[in-house]
Protein backbone atom coordinates (compact mmCIF):
# COMPACT_ATOMS: atom_id res chain seq x y z
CA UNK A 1 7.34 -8.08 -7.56
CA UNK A 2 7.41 -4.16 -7.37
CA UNK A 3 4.32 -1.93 -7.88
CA UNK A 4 5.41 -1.09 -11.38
CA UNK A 5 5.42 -4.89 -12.55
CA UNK A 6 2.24 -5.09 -11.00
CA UNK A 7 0.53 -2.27 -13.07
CA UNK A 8 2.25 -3.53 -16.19
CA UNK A 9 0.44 -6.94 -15.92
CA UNK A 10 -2.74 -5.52 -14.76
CA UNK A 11 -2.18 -3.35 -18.36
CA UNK A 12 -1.53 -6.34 -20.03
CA UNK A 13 -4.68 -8.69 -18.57
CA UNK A 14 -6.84 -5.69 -19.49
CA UNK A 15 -8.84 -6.13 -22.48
CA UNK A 16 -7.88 -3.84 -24.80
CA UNK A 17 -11.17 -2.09 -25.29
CA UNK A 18 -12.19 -2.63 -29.09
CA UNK A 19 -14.14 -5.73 -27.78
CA UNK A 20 -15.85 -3.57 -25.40
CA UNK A 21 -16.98 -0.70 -27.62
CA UNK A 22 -19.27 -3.78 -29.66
CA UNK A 23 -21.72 -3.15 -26.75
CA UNK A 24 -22.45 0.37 -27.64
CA UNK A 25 -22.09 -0.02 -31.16
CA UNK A 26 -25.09 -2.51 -31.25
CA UNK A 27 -26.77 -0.86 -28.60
CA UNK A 28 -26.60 2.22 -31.23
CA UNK A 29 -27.95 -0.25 -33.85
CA UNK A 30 -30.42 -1.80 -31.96
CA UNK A 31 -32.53 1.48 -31.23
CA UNK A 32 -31.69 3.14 -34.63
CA UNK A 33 -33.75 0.14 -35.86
CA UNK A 34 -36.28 -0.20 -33.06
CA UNK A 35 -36.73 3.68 -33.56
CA UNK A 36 -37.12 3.24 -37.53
CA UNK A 37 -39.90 0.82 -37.30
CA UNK A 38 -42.02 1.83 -34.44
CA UNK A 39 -44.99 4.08 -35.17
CA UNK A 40 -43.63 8.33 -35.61
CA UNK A 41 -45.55 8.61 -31.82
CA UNK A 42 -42.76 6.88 -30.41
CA UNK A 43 -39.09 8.44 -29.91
CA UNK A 44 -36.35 6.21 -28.92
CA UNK A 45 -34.03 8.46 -30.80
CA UNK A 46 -32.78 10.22 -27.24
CA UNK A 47 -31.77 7.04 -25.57
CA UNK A 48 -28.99 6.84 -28.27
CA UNK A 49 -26.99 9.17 -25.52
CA UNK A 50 -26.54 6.16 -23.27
CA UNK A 51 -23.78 4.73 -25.74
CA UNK A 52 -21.38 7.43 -25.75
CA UNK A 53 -22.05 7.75 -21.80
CA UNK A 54 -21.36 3.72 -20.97
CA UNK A 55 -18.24 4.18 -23.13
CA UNK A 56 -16.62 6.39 -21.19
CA UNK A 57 -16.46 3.92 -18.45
CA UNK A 58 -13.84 1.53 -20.29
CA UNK A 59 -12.60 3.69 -23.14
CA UNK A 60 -10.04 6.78 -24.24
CA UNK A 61 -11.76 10.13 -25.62
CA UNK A 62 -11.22 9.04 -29.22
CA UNK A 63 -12.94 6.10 -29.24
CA UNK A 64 -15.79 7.95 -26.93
CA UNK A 65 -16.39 10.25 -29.66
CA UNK A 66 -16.36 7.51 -32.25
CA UNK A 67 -19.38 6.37 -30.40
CA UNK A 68 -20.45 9.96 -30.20
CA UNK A 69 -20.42 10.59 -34.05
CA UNK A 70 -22.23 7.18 -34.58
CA UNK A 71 -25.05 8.37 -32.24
CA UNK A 72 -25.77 11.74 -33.83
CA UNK A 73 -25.82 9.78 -37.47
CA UNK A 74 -28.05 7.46 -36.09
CA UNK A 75 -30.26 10.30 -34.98
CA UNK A 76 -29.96 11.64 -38.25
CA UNK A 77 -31.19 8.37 -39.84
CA UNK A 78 -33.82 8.33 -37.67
CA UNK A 79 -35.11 12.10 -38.36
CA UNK A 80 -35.05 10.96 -41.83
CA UNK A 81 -37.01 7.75 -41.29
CA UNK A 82 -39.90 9.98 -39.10
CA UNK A 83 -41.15 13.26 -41.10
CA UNK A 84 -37.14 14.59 -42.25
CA UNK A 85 -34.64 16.33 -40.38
CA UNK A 86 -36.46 20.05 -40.45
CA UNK A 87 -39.06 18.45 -38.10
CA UNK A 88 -39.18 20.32 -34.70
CA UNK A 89 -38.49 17.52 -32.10
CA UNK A 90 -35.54 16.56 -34.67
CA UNK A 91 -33.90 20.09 -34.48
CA UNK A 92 -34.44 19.69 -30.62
CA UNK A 93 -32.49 15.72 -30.63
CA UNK A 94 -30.07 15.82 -32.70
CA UNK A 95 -28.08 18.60 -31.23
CA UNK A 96 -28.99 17.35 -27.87
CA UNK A 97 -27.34 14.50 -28.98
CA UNK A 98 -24.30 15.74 -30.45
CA UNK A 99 -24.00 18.64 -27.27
CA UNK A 100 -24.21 15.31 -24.49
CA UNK A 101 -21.45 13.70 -26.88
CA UNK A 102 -19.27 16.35 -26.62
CA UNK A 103 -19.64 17.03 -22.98
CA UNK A 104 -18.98 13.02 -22.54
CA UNK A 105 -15.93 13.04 -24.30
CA UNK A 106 -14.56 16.52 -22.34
CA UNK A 107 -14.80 14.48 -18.97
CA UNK A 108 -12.78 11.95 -20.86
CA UNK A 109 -10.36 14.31 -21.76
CA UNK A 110 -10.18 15.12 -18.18
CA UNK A 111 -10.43 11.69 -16.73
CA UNK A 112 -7.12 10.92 -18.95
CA UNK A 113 -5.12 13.60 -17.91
CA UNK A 114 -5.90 13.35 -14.25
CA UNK A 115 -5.25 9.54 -14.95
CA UNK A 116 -1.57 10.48 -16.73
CA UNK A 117 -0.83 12.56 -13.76
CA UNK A 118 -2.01 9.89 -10.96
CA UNK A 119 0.29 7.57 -13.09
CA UNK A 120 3.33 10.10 -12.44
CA UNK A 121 2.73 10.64 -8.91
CA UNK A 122 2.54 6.62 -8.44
CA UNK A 123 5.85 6.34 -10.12
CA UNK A 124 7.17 9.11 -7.79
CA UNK A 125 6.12 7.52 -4.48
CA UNK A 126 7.62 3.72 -6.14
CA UNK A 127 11.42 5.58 -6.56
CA UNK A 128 10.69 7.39 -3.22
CA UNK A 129 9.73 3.90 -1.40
CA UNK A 130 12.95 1.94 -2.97
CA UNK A 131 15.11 4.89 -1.96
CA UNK A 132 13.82 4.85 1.78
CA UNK A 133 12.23 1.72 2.63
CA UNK A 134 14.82 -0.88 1.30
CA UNK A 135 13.63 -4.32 0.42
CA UNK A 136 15.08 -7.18 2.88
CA UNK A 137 16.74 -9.55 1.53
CA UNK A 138 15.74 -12.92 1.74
CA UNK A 139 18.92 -14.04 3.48
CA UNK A 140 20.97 -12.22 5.98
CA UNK A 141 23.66 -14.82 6.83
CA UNK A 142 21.80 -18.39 8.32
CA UNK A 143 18.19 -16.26 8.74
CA UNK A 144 15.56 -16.23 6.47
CA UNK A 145 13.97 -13.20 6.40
CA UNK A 146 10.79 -11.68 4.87
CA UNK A 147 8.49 -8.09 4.98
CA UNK A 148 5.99 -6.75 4.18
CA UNK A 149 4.43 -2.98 4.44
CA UNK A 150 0.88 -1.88 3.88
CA UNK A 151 0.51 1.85 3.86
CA UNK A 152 -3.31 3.41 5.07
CA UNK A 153 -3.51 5.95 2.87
CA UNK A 154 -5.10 5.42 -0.72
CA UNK A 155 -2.38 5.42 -3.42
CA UNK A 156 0.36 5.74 -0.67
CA UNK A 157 3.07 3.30 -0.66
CA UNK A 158 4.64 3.89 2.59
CA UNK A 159 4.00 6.02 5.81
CA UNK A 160 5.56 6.59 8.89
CA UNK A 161 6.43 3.07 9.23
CA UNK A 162 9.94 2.07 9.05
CA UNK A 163 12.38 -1.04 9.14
CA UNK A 164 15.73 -1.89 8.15
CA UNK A 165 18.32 -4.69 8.55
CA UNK A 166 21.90 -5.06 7.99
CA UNK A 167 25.09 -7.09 8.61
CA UNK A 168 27.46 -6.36 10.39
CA UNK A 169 31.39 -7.45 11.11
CA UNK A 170 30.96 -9.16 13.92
CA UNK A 171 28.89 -12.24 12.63
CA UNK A 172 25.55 -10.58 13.77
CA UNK A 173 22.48 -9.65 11.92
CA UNK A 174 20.91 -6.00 13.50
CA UNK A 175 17.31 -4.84 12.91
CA UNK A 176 15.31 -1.98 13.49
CA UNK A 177 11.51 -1.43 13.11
CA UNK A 178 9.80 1.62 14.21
CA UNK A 179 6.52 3.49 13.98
CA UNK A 180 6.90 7.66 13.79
CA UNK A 181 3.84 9.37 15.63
CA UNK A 182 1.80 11.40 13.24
CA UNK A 183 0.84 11.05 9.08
CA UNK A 184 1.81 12.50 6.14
CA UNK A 185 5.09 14.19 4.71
CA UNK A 186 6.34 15.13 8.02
CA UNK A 187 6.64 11.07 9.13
CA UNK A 188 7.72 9.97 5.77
CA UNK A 189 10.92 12.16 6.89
CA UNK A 190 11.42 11.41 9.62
CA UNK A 191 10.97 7.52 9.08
CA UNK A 192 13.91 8.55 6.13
CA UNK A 193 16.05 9.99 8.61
CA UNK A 194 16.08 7.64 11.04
CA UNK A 195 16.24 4.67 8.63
CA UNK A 196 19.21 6.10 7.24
CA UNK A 197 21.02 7.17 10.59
CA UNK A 198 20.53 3.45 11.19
CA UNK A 199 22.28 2.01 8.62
CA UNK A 200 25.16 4.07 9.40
CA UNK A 201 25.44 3.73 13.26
CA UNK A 202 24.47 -0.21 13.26
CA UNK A 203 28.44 -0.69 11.67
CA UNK A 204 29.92 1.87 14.18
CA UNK A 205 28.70 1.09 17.75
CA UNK A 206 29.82 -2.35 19.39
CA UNK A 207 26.26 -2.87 21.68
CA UNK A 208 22.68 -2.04 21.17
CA UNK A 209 22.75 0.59 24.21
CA UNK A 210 24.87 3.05 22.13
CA UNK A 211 22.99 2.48 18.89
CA UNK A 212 19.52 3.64 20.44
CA UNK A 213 21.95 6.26 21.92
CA UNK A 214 23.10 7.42 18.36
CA UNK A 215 19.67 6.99 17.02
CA UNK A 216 18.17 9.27 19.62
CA UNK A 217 20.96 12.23 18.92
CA UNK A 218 20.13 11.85 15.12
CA UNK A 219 16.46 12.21 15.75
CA UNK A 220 16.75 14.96 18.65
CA UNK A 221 19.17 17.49 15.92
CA UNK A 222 16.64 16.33 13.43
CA UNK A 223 13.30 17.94 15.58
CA UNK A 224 16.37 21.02 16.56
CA UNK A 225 16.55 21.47 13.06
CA UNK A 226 12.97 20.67 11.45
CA UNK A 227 10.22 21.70 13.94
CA UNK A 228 8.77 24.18 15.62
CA UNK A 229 8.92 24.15 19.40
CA UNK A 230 5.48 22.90 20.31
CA UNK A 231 5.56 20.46 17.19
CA UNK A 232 8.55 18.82 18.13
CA UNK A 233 7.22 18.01 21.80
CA UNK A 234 4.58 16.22 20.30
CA UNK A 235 7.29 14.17 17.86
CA UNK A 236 8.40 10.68 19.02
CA UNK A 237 9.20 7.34 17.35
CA UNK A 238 8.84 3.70 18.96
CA UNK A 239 11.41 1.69 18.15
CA UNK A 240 12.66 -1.88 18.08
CA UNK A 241 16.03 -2.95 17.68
CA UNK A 242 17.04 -6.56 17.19
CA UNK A 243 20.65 -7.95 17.38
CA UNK A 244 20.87 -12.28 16.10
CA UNK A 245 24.49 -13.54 16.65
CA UNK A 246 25.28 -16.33 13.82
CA UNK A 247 26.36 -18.48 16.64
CA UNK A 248 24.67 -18.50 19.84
CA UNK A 249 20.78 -19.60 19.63
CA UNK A 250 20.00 -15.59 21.07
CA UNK A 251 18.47 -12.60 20.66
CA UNK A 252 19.46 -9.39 21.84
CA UNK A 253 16.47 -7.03 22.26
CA UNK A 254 15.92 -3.38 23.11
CA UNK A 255 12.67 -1.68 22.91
CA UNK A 256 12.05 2.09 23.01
CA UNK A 257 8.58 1.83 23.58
CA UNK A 258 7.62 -0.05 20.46
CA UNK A 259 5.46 -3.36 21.00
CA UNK A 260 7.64 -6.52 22.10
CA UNK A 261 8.38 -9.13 19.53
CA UNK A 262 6.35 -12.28 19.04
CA UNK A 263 7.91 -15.49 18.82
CA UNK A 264 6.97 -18.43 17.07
CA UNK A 265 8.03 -22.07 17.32
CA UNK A 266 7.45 -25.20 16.15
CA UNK A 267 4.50 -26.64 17.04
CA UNK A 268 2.23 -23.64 17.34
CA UNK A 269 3.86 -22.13 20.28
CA UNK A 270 3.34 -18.46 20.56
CA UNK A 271 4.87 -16.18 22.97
CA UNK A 272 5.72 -12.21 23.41
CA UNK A 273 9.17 -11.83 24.04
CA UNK A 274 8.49 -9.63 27.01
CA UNK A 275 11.45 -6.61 27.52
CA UNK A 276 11.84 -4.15 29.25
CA UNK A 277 11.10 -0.74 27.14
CA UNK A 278 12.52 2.71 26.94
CA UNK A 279 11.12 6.09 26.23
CA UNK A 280 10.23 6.35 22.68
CA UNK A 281 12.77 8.28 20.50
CA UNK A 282 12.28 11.85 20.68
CA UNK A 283 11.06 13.05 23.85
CA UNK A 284 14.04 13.71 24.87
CA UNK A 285 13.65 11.69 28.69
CA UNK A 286 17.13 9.57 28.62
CA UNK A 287 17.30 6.01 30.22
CA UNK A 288 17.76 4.35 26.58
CA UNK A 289 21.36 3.24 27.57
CA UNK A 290 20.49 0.28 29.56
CA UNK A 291 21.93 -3.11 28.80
CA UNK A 292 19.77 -5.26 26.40
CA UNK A 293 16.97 -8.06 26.83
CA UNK A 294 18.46 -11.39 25.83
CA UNK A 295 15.84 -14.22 24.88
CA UNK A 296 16.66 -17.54 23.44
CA UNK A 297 16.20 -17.94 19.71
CA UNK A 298 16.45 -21.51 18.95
CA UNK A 299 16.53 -23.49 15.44
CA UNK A 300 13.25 -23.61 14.17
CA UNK A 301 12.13 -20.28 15.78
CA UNK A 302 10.50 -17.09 13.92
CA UNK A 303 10.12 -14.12 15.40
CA UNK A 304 7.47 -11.68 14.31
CA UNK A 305 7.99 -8.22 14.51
CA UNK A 306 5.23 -5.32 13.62
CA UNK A 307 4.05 -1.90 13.98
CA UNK A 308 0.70 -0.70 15.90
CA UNK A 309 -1.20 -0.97 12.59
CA UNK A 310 -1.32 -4.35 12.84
CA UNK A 311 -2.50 -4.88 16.33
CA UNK A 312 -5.09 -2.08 16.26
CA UNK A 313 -6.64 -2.98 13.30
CA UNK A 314 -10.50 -3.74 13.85
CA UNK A 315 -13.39 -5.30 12.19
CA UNK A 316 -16.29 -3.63 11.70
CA UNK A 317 -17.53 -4.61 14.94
CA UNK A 318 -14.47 -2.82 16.63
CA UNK A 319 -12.80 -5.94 17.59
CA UNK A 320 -8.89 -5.67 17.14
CA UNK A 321 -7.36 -7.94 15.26
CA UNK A 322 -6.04 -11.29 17.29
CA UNK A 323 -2.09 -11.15 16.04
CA UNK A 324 -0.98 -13.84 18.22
CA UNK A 325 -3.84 -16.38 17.79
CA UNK A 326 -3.88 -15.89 14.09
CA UNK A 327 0.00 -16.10 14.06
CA UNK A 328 0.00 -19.27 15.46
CA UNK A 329 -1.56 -21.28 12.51
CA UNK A 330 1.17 -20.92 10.15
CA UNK A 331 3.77 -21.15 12.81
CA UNK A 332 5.57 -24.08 10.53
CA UNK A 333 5.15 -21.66 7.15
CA UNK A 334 8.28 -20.68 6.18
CA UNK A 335 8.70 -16.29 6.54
CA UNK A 336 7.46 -15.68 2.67
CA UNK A 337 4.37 -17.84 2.89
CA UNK A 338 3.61 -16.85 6.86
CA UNK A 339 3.43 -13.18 5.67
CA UNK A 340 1.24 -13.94 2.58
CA UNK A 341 -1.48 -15.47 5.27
CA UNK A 342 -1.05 -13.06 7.83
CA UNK A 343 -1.43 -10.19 4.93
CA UNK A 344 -4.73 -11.71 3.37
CA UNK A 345 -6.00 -12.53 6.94
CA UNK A 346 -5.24 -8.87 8.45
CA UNK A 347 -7.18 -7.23 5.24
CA UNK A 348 -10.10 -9.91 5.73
CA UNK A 349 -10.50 -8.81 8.95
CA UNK A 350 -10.11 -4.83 8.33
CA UNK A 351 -12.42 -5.32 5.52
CA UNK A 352 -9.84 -4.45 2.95
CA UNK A 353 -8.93 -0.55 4.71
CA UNK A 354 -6.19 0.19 7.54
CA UNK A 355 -6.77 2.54 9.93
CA UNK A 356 -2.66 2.98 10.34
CA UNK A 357 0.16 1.86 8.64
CA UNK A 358 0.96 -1.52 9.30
CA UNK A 359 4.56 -3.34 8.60
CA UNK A 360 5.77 -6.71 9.93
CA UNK A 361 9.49 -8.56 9.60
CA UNK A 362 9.41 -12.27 9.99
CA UNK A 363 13.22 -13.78 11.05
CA UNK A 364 13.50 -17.19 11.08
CA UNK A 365 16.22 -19.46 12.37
CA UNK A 366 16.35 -22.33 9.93
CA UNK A 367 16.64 -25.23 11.94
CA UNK A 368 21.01 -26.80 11.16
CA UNK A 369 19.50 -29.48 8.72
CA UNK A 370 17.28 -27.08 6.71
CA UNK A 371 18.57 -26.65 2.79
């Protein structure tokens, strides 16, 4: 389910608001005839302002100044019930009354169209995240595959956080996952670039070696390009790439200095699959053609891979969050559900915020008798 079906049913579980505005309405009642009755030394008449003030909280500027209008004829009825409307403290209330009204239903004016245009940029950043970040598909030839992405920054959908995966010719599934230094616009390009210059270079180069290779041209001509000299020094992107043959029980692995993979099996074994990294995209120091890590990758096994947002997020006692430990409860979940757990458990213990970006790809290799 996308962020736009998930506002639409949030829209449609809301209550529509006419069952609301019965609060104020008897609220209005309640002190017009309170008011009416008491002895003329008592003046409820100015609490009438809390009606028009509570509905702004749940309710659109028209029906605000409904409320509004029924509070400065309840004053009136009022005035009329205590000495007449030419009174003094009447001339003082009920244009008090109608003034607060109006300046109630201004800010909802303003909260609307500030609410219209937070609406817009949402659906902006929803195209932007389906045009860059991809959804994985559930399948990618005998894996099982699931993802999920949750962005630090309020009403952001993505970050600098980036992953990708793709078939290719050769009976091999390739992934990448990466983390680009820095926040903002800036990443969100470059996570673009890169996750695009994947896609293309993952069909054209026969070995993992030369992919990192290509990736690393694409993002040095893209800091050439782009940034200043002393900004692009301080650029880089980790990076993970993954290569799963359909038939050897393998994984090819080659880090450039993103965090290693964790590896789940049956029976709550958990293990880093420990490799051997390279410089981080970027900085421009070479030594990212080396031959690949191979680990085993057997029926049954998941491997986990994430960004630094997950394994840097604390509580609010500063404690990071324990991936692998937690991990290994649900290590006979199936990718979907795993990531559901690992999602609610990783906001439980971050109290709900991220400090950074956080993304994680479950693969799993279903075991040969699985459905």
């Amino acid at each position: 389910m996308n962020v736009r079906q998930c506002v639409g049913r949030l829209r449609r579980q809301r209550p529509t608001g006419w069952g609301m505005l019965l609060f104020p309405i008897l609220l209005i009642v309640a002190i017009t005839v309170v008011d009416v009755l008491a002895p003329d030394d008592i003046h409820l008449g100015p609490a009438l302002a809390i009606a028009p003030a509570i509905t702004l909280s749940f309710a659109g500027p028209w029906r605000t100044a409904l409320v509004g209008a029924l509070a400065v004829v309840s004053q009136v009825i009022i005035a009329a019930a205590h000495g007449g409307i030419a009174t003094t403290n009447h001339l003082v209330q009920i244009p008090t009354i109608a003034m607060l009204s109006i300046l109630v239903v201004f800010f909802s004016v303003v909260r609307e169209r500030r609410n219209r245009q937070l609406a817009q940029v949402r659906s902006v950043a929803e195209t932007a995240q389906e045009v860059v970040l991809w959804p994985l598909p559930t399948r990618l030839g005998p894996l099982r595959v699931a993802s999920m992405y949750l962005a630090a920054e309020d009403e952001a959908l993505m970050g600098g956080d980036l992953y990708a995966a793709t078939r290719t010719e050769h009976g091999c599934t390739r992934v990448i996952i990466g983390d680009v230094r820095g926040k903002g616009m800036h990443a969100i390009g470059e996570a673009a670039l890169l996750l695009g210059a994947f896609r293309e270079a993952a069909h054209q180069h026969a070995t993992l070696a030369r992919l990192a290779g290509a990736l690393e041209c694409s993002v040095q001509r893209y800091l050439a390009d782009f940034r200043s000299r002393d900004d692009a020094e301080e650029r880089f992107t980790t990076v993970l790439l993954l290569e799963i043959p359909d038939d050897e029980p393998i994984i090819r692995i080659t880090s450039c200095g993103h965090p290693p993979p964790l590896l789940l099996s049956p029976g709550k074994s958990v293990g880093h699959l420990d490799v051997n990294p390279a410089p981080p995209l970027g900085i421009g120091l070479g030594g990212i053609g080396g031959p690949p890590d191979v680990r085993a990758f057997e029926a049954g096994d998941t491997v986990l891979l994430y960004t630094d947002g997950v394994i840097e997020a604390r509580d609010h006692d500063g404690v990071f969050y324990p991936f692998a430990e937690r991990a290994a409860q649900w290590t006979n979940r199936s990718p979907e559900a795993l990531l559901r757990q690992l999602r609610r458990d990783l906001l439980h213990h971050a109290g709900g915020r991220l400090g950074d970006d956080a993304a994680v790809v479950a693969i799993c290799r279903p075991p040969s008798d699985a459905p």
